[in-house]
C-alpha atoms as a PDB file:
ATOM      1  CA  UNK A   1     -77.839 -21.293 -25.333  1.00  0.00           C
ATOM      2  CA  UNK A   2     -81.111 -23.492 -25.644  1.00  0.00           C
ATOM      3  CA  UNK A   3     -81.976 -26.854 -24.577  1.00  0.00           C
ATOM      4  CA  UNK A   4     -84.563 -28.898 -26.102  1.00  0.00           C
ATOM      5  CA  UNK A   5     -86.879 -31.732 -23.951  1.00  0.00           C
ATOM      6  CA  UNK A   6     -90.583 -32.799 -24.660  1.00  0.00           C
ATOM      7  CA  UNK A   7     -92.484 -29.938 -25.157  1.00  0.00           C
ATOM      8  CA  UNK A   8     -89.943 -27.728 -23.228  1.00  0.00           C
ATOM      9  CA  UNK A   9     -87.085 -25.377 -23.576  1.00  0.00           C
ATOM     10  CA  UNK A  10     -84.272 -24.558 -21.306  1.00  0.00           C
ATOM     11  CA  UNK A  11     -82.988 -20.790 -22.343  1.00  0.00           C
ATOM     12  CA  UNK A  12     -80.048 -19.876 -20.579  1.00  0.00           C
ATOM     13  CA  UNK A  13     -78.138 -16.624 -21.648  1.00  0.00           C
ATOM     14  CA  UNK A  14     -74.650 -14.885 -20.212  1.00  0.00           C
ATOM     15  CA  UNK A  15     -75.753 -12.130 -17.176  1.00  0.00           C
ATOM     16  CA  UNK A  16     -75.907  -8.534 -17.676  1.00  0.00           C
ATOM     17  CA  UNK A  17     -73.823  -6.675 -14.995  1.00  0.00           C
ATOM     18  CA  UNK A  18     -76.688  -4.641 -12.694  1.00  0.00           C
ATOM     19  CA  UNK A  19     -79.519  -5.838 -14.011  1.00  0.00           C
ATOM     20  CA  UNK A  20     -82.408  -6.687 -11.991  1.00  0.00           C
ATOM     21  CA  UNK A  21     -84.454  -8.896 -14.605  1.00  0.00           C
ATOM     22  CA  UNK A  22     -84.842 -10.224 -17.972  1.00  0.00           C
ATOM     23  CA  UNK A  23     -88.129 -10.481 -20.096  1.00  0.00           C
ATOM     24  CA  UNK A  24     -87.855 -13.338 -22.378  1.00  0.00           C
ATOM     25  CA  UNK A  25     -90.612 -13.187 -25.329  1.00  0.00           C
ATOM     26  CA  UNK A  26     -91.555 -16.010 -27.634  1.00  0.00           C
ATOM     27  CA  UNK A  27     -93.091 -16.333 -31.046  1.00  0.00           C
ATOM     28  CA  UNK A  28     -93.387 -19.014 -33.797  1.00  0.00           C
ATOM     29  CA  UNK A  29     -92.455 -16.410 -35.979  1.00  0.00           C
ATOM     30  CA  UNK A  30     -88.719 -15.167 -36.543  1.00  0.00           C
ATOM     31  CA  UNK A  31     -89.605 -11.318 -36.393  1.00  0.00           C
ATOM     32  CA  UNK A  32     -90.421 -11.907 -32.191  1.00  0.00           C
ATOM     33  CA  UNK A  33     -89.442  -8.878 -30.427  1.00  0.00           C
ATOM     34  CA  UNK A  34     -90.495  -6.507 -27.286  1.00  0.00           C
ATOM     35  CA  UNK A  35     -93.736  -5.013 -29.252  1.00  0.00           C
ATOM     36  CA  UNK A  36     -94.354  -8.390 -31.432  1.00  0.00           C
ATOM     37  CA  UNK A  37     -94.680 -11.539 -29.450  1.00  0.00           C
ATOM     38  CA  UNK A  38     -96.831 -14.110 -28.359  1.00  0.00           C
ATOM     39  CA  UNK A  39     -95.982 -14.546 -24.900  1.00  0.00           C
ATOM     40  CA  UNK A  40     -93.808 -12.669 -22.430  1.00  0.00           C
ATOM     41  CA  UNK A  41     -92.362 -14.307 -19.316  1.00  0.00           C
ATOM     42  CA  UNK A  42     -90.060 -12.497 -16.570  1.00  0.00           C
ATOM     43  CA  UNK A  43     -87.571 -13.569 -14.396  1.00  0.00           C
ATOM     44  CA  UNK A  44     -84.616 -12.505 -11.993  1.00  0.00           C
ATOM     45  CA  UNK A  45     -82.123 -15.524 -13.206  1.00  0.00           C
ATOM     46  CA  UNK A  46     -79.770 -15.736 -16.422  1.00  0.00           C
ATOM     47  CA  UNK A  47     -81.761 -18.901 -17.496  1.00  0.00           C
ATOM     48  CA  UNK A  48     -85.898 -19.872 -17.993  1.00  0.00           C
ATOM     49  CA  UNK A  49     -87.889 -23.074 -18.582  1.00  0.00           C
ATOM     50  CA  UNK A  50     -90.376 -22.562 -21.091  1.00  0.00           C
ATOM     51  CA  UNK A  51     -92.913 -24.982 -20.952  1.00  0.00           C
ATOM     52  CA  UNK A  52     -95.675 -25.722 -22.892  1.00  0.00           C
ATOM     53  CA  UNK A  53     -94.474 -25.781 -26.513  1.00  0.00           C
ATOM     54  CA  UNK A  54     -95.933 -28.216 -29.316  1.00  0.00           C
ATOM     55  CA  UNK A  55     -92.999 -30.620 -30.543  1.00  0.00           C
ATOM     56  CA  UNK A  56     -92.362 -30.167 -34.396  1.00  0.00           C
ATOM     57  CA  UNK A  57     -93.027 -26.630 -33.887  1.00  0.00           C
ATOM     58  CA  UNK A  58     -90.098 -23.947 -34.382  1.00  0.00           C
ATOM     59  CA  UNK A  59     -90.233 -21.026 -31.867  1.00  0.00           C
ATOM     60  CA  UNK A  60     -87.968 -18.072 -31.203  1.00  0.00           C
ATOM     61  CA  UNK A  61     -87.261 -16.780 -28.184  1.00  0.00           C
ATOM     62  CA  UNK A  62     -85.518 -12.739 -27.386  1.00  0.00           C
ATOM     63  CA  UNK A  63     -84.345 -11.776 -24.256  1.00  0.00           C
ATOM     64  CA  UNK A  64     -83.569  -8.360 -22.734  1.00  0.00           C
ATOM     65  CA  UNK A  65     -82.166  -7.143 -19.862  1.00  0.00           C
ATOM     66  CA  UNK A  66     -83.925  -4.227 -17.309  1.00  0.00           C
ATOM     67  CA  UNK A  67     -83.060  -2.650 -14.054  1.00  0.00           C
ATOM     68  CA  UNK A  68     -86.463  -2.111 -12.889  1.00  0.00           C
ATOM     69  CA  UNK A  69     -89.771  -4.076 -13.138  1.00  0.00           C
END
């Protein structure tokens, strides 16, 4: 699930049972994945603020899950 403000993006995404972290990677192209991304963010919660983002501009967003940093 994504929510949209000015220049922002709320991601929030259904927990994975034992996991200890999620990497969420962006592009602004639709092929975005682990070894082709822009940017790479981490984070211990089932949901991430991505700030930053140009409006008008389409971005996509994949997140995994991982039981170790």
């Amino acid at each position: 699930m994504a929510n949209s403000g000015p220049g922002e993006i709320s991601i929030r995404w259904d927990s994975i049972e034992n996991a200890k972290g999620y990497s969420v990677y962006m592009h602004t192209f639709s092929n975005v994945g682990v070894h082709n991304h822009q940017e790479k963010m981490d984070t211990d919660q089932n949901e991430f603020l991505w700030g930053g983002l140009a409006n008008g501009t389409t971005y996509y967003f994949v997140v995994t899950a991982h039981n170790s940093y």
